[in-house]
C-alpha atoms as a PDB file:
ATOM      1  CA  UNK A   1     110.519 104.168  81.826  1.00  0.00           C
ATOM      2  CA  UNK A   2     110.653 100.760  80.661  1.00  0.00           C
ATOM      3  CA  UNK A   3     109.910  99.126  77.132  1.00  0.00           C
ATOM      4  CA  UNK A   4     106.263  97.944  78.639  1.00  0.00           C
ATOM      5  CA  UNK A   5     105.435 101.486  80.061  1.00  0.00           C
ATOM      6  CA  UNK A   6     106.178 103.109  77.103  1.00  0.00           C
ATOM      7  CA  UNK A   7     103.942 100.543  75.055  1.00  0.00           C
ATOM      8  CA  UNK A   8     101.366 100.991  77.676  1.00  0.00           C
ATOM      9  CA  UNK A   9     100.985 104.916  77.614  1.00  0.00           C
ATOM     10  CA  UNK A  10     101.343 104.990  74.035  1.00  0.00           C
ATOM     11  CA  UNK A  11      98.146 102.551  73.850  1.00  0.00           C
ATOM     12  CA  UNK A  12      96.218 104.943  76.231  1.00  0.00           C
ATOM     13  CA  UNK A  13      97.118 108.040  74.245  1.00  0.00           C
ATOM     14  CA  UNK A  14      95.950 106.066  70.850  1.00  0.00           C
ATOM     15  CA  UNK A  15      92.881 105.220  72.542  1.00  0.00           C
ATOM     16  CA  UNK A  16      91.833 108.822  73.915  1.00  0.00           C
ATOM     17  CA  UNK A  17      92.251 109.881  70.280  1.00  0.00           C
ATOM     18  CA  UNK A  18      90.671 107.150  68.501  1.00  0.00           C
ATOM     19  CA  UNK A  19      93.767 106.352  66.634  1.00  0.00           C
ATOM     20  CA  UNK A  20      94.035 103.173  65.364  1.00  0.00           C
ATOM     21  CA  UNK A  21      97.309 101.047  65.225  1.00  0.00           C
ATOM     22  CA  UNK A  22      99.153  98.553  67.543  1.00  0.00           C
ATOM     23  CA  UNK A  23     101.061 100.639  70.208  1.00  0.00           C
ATOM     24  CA  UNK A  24     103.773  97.928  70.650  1.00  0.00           C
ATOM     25  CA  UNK A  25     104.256  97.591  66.785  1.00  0.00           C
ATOM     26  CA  UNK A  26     104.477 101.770  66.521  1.00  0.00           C
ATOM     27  CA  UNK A  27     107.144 102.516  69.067  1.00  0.00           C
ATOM     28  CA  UNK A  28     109.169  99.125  67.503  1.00  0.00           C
ATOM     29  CA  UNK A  29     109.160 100.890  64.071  1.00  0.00           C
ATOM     30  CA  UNK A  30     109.842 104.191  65.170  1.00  0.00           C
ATOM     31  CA  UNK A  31     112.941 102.759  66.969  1.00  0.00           C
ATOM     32  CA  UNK A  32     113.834 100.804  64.389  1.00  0.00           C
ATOM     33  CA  UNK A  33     113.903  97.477  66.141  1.00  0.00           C
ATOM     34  CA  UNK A  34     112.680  94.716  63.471  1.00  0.00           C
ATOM     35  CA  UNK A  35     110.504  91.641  64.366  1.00  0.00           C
ATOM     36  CA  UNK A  36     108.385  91.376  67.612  1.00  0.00           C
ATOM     37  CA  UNK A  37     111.332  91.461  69.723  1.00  0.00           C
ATOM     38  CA  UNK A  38     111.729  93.259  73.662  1.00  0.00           C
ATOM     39  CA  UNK A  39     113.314  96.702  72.410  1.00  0.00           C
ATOM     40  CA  UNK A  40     115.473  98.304  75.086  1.00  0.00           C
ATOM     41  CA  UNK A  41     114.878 101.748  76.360  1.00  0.00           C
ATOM     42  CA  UNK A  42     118.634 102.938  77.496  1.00  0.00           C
ATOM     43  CA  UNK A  43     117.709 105.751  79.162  1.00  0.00           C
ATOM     44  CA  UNK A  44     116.384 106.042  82.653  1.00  0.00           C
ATOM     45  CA  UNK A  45     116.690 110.218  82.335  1.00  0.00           C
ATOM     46  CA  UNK A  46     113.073 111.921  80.761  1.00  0.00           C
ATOM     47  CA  UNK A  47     113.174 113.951  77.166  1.00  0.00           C
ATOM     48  CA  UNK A  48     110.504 116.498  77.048  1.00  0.00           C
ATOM     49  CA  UNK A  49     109.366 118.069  74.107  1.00  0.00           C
ATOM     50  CA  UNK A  50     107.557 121.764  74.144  1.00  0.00           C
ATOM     51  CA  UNK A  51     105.620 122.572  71.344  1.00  0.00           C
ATOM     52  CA  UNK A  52     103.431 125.889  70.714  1.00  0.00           C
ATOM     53  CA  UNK A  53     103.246 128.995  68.708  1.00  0.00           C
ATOM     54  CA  UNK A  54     105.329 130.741  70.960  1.00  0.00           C
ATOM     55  CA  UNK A  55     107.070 130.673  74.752  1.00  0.00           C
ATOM     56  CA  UNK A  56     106.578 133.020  77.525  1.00  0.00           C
ATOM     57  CA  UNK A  57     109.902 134.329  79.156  1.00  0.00           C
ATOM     58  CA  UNK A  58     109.249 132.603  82.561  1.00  0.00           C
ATOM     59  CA  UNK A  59     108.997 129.538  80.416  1.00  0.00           C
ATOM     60  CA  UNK A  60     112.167 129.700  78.252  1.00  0.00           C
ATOM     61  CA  UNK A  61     113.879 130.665  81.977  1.00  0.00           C
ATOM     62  CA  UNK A  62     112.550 127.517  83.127  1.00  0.00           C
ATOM     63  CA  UNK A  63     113.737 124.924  80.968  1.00  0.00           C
ATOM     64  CA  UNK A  64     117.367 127.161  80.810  1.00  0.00           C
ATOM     65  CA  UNK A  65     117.178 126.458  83.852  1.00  0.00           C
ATOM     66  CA  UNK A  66     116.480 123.117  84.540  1.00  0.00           C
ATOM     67  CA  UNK A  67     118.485 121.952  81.269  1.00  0.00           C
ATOM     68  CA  UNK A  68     121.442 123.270  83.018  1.00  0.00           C
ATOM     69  CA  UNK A  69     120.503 121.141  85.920  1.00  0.00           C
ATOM     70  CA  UNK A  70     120.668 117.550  84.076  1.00  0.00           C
ATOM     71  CA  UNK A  71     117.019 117.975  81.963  1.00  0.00           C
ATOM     72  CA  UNK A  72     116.841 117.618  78.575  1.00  0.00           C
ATOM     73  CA  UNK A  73     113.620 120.032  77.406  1.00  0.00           C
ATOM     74  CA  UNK A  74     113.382 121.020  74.185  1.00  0.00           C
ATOM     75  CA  UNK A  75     111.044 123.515  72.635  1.00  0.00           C
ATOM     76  CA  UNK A  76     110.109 123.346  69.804  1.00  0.00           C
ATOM     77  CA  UNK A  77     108.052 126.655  68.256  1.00  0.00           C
ATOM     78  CA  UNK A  78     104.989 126.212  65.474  1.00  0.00           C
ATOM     79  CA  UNK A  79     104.041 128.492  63.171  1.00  0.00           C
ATOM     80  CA  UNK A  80     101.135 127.859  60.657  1.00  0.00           C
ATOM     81  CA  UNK A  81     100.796 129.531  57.249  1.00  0.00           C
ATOM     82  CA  UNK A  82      97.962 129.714  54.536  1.00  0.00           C
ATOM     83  CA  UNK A  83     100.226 129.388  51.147  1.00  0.00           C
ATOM     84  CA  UNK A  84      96.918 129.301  48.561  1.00  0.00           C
ATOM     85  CA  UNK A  85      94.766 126.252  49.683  1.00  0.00           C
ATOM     86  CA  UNK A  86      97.466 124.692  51.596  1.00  0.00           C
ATOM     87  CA  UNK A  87      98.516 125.380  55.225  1.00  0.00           C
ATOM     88  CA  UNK A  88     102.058 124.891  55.770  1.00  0.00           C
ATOM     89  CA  UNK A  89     103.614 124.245  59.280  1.00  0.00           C
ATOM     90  CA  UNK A  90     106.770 126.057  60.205  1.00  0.00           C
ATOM     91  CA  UNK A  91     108.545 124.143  62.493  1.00  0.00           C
ATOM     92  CA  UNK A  92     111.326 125.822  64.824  1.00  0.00           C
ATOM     93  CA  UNK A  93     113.921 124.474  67.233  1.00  0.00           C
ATOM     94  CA  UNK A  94     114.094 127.460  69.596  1.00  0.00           C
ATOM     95  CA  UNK A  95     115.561 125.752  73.205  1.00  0.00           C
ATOM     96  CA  UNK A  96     118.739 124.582  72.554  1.00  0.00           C
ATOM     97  CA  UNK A  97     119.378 126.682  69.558  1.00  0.00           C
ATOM     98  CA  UNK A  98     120.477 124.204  66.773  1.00  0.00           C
ATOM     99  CA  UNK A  99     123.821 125.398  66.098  1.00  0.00           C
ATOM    100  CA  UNK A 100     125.015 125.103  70.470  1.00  0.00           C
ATOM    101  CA  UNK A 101     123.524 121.386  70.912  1.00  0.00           C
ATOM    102  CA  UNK A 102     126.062 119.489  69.827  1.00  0.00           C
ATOM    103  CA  UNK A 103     128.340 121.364  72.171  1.00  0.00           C
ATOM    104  CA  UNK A 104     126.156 121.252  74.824  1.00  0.00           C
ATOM    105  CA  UNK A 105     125.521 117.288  74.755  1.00  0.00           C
ATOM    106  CA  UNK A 106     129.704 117.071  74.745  1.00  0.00           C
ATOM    107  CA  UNK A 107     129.575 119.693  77.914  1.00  0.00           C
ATOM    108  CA  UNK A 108     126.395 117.350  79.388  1.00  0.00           C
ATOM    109  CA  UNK A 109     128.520 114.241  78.711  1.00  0.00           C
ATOM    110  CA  UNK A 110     131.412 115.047  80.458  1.00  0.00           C
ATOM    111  CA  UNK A 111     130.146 116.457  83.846  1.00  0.00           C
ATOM    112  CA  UNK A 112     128.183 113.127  83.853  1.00  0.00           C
ATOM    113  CA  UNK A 113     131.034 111.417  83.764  1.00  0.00           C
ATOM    114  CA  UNK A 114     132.808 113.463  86.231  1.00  0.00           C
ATOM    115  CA  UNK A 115     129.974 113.212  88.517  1.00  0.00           C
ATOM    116  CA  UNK A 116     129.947 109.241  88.018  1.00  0.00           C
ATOM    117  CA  UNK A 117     133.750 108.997  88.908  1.00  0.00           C
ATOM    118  CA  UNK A 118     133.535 111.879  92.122  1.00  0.00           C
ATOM    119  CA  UNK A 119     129.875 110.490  93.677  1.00  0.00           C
ATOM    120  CA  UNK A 120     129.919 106.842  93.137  1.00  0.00           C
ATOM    121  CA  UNK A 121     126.358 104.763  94.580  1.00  0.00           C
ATOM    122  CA  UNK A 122     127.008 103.206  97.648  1.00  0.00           C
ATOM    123  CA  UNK A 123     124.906 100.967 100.147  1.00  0.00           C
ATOM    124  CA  UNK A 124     123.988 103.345 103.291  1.00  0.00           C
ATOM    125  CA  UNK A 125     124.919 102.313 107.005  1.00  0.00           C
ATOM    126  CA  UNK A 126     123.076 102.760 109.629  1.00  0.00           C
ATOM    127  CA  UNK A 127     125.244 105.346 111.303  1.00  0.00           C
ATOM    128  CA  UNK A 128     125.106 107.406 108.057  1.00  0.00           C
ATOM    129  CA  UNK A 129     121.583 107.131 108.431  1.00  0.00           C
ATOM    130  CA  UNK A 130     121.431 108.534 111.746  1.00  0.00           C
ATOM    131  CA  UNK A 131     123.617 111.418 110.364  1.00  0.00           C
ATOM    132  CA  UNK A 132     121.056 112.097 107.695  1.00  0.00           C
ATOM    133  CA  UNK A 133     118.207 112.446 109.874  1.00  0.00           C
ATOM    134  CA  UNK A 134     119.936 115.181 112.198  1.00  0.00           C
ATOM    135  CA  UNK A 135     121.210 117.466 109.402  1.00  0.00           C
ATOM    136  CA  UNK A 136     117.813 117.115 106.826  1.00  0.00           C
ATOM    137  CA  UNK A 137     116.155 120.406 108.006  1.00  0.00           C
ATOM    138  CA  UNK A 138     112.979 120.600 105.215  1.00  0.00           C
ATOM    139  CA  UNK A 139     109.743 119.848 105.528  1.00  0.00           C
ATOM    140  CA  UNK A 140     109.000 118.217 102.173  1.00  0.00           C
ATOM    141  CA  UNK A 141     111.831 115.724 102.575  1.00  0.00           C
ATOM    142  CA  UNK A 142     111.214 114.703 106.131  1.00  0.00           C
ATOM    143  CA  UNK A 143     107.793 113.703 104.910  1.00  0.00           C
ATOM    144  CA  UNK A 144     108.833 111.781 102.208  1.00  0.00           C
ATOM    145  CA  UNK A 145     111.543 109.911 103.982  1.00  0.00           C
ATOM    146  CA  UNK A 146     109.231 109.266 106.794  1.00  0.00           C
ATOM    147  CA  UNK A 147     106.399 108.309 104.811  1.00  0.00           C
ATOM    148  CA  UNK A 148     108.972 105.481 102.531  1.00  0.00           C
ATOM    149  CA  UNK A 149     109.743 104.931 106.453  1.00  0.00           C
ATOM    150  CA  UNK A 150     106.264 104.179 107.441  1.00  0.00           C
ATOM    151  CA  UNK A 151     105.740 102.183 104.297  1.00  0.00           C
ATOM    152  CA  UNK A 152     108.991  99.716 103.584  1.00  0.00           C
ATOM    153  CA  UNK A 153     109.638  98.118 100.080  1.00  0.00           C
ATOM    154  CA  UNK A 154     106.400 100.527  98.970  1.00  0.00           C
ATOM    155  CA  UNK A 155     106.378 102.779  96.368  1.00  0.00           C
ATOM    156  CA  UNK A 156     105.663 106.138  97.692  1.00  0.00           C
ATOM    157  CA  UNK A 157     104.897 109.117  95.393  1.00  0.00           C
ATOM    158  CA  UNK A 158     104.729 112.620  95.491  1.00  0.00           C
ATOM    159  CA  UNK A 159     100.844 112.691  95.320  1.00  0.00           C
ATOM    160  CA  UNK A 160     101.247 110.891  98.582  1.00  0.00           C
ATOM    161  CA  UNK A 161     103.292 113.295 100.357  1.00  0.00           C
ATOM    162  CA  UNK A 162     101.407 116.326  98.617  1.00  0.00           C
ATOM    163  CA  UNK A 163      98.456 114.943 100.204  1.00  0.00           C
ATOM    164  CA  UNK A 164      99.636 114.293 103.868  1.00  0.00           C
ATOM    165  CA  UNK A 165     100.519 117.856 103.931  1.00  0.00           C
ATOM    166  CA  UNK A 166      98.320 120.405 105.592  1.00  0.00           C
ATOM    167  CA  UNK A 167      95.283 122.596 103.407  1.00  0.00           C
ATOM    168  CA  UNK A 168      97.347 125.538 103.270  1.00  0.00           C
ATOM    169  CA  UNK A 169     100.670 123.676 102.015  1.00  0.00           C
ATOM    170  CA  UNK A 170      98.620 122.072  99.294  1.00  0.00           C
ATOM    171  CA  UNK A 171      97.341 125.141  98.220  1.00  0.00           C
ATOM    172  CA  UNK A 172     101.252 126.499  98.005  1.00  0.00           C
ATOM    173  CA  UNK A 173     102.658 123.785  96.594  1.00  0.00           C
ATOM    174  CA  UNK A 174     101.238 123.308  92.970  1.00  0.00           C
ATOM    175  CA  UNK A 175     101.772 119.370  92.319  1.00  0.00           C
ATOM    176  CA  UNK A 176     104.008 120.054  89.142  1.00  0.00           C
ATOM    177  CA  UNK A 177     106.304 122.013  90.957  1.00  0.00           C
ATOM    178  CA  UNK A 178     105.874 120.043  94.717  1.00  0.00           C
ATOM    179  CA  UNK A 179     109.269 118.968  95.988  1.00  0.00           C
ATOM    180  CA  UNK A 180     111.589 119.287  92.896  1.00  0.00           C
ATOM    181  CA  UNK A 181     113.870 122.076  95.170  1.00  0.00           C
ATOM    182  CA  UNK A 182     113.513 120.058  98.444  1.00  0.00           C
ATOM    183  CA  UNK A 183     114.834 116.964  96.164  1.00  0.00           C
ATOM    184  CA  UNK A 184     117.635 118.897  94.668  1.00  0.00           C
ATOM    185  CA  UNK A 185     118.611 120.379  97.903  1.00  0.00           C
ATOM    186  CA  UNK A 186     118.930 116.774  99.237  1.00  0.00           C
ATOM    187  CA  UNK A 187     121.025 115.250  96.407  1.00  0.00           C
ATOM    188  CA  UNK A 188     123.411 118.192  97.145  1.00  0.00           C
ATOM    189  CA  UNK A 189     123.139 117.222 100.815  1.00  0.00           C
ATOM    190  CA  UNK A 190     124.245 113.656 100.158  1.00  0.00           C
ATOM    191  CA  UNK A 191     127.172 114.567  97.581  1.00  0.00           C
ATOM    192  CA  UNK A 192     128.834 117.264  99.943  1.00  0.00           C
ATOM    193  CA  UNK A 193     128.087 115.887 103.771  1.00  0.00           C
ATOM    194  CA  UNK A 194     128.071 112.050 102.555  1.00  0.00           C
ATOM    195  CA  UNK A 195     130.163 111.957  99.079  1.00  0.00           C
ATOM    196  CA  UNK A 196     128.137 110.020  97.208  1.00  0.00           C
ATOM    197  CA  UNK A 197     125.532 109.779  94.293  1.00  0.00           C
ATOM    198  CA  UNK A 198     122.569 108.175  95.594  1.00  0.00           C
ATOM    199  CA  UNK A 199     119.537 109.013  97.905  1.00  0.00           C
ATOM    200  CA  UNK A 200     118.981 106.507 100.894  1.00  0.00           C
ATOM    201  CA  UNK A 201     115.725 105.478  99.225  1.00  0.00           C
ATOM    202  CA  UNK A 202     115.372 104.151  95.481  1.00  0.00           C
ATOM    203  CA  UNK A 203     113.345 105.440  92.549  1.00  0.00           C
ATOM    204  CA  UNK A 204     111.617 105.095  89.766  1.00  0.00           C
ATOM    205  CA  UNK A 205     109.858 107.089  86.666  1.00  0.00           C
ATOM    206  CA  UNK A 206     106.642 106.926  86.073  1.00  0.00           C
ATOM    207  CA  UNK A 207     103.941 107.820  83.322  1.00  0.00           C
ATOM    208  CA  UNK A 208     101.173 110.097  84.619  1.00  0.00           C
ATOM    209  CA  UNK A 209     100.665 113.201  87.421  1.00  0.00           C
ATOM    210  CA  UNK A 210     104.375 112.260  89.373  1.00  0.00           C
ATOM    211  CA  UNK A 211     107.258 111.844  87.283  1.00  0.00           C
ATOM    212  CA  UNK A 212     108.997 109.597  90.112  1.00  0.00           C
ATOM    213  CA  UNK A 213     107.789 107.507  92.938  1.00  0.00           C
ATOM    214  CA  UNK A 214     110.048 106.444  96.294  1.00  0.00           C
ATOM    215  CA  UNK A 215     110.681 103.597  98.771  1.00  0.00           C
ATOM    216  CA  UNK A 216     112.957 102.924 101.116  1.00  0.00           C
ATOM    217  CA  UNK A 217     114.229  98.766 101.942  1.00  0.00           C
ATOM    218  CA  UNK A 218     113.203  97.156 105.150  1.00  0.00           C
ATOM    219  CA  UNK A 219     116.512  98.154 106.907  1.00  0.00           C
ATOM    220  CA  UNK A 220     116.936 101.350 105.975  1.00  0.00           C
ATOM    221  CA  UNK A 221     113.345 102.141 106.756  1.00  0.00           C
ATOM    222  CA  UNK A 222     113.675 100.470 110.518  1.00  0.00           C
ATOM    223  CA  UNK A 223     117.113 102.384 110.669  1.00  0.00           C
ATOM    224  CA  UNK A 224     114.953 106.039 109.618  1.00  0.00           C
ATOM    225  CA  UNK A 225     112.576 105.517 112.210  1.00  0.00           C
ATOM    226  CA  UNK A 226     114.460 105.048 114.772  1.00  0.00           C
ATOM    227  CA  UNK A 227     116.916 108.005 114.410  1.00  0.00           C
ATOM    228  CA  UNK A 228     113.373 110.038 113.614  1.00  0.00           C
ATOM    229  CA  UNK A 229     112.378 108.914 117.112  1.00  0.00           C
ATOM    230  CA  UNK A 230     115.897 109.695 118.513  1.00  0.00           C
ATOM    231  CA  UNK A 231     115.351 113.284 117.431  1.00  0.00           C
ATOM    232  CA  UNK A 232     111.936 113.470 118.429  1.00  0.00           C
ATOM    233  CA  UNK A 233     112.578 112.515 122.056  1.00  0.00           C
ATOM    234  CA  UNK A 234     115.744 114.444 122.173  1.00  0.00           C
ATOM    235  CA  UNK A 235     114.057 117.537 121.189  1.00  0.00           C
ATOM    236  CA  UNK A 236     111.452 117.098 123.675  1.00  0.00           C
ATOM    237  CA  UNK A 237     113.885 116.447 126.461  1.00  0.00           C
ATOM    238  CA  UNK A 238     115.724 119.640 125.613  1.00  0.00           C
END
């Protein structure tokens, strides 16, 4: 998320609430940058923050889960009390447990480096391309790919491929959950048949329903389609 996006869904979330304050001059004093200068978000990589009275287990499985996979969730538990005429919040780090974060940033930190050094990003070829296309076996991430293919230097997001799926694979694929295994499945994919670190089509975050959008570049897109139509005419050959 960029510096502007930030400002930009912080203004709609003041709005909806009838807040009042300048977005642009709240997130510049909550990160400490003085003046009316550009501040620079660092991170590319989404923070998520859970807050409620109390977690489910398939929740707290969840974001185990997925924090061991690169996220960084936190949750964060409330608890309000009645102490005379005051109410008094409790507030309670639950997920990662105070005392294990600052190991498990070091742990994060070093298998990011290690996976910078083993899978660097490289420009694909149109051979490796080809490749791709004959060993990608899932649904989800054909469609995507051949959507970015159908749509070069667009960005393509996973509304878009949710929708171009059929009734039934709508109704099965809740959109917070559509595609985040197919994805995973294809970074793993690229590291172990290709060794490297990056997908053949960029991305972005976004604010709002998808949390990333897609595109492929002009040659890689022509160089998708055709292997696509390779496969499709050697399949129907066979």
């Amino acid at each position: 998320m960029t510096f502007a996006q930030a400002v930009d869904a912080h203004d709609r979330y003041l709005r909806r609430r009838g807040m009042e304050g300048d977005a642009r001059e709240r997130i510049l004093e909550h990160l400490g940058v003085e003046g009316r200068g550009e501040a620079e978000i660092e991170s590319s990589r989404p923070r998520i923050l859970l807050a409620a009275r109390d977690f489910p287990q398939e929740l707290t499985s969840s974001v185990l889960w997925l924090n061991d996979a690169g996220l960084d969730i936190r949750c964060v538990r409330l608890l309000p009390y009645r102490v005379g005429h005051d109410l008094v919040l409790d507030v309670t780090q639950v997920i990662p447990l105070p005392e294990a974060q600052d190991y498990t940033v070091r742990i994060r930190g070093r298998e990011a480096e290690q996976d910078r050094r083993t899978y660097q990003d490289l420009d694909w070829t149109r051979e490796e391309i080809e490749r791709l296309a004959s060993l990608i076996t899932s649904p989800f991430n054909l469609r995507l790919l051949d959507i970015c293919a159908e749509r070069p230097g667009e960005w393509v997001s996973l509304s878009d491929v949710r929708e171009a799926g059929s009734a039934e694979e709508q109704a099965r694929w809740p959109q917070a959950r559509f595609g985040a295994g197919a994805l995973g499945g294809l970074t793993q994919r690229v590291r172990r048949e290709f060794g490297r670190g990056n997908w053949p089509m960029e991305y972005e975050y976004v604010t709002g329903g998808d949390s990333r959008r897609y595109r492929f570049s002009r040659d890689v897109a022509l160089w998708w389609s055709a292997a696509r139509q390779a496969s499709r005419t050697a399949a129907g050959d066979s």
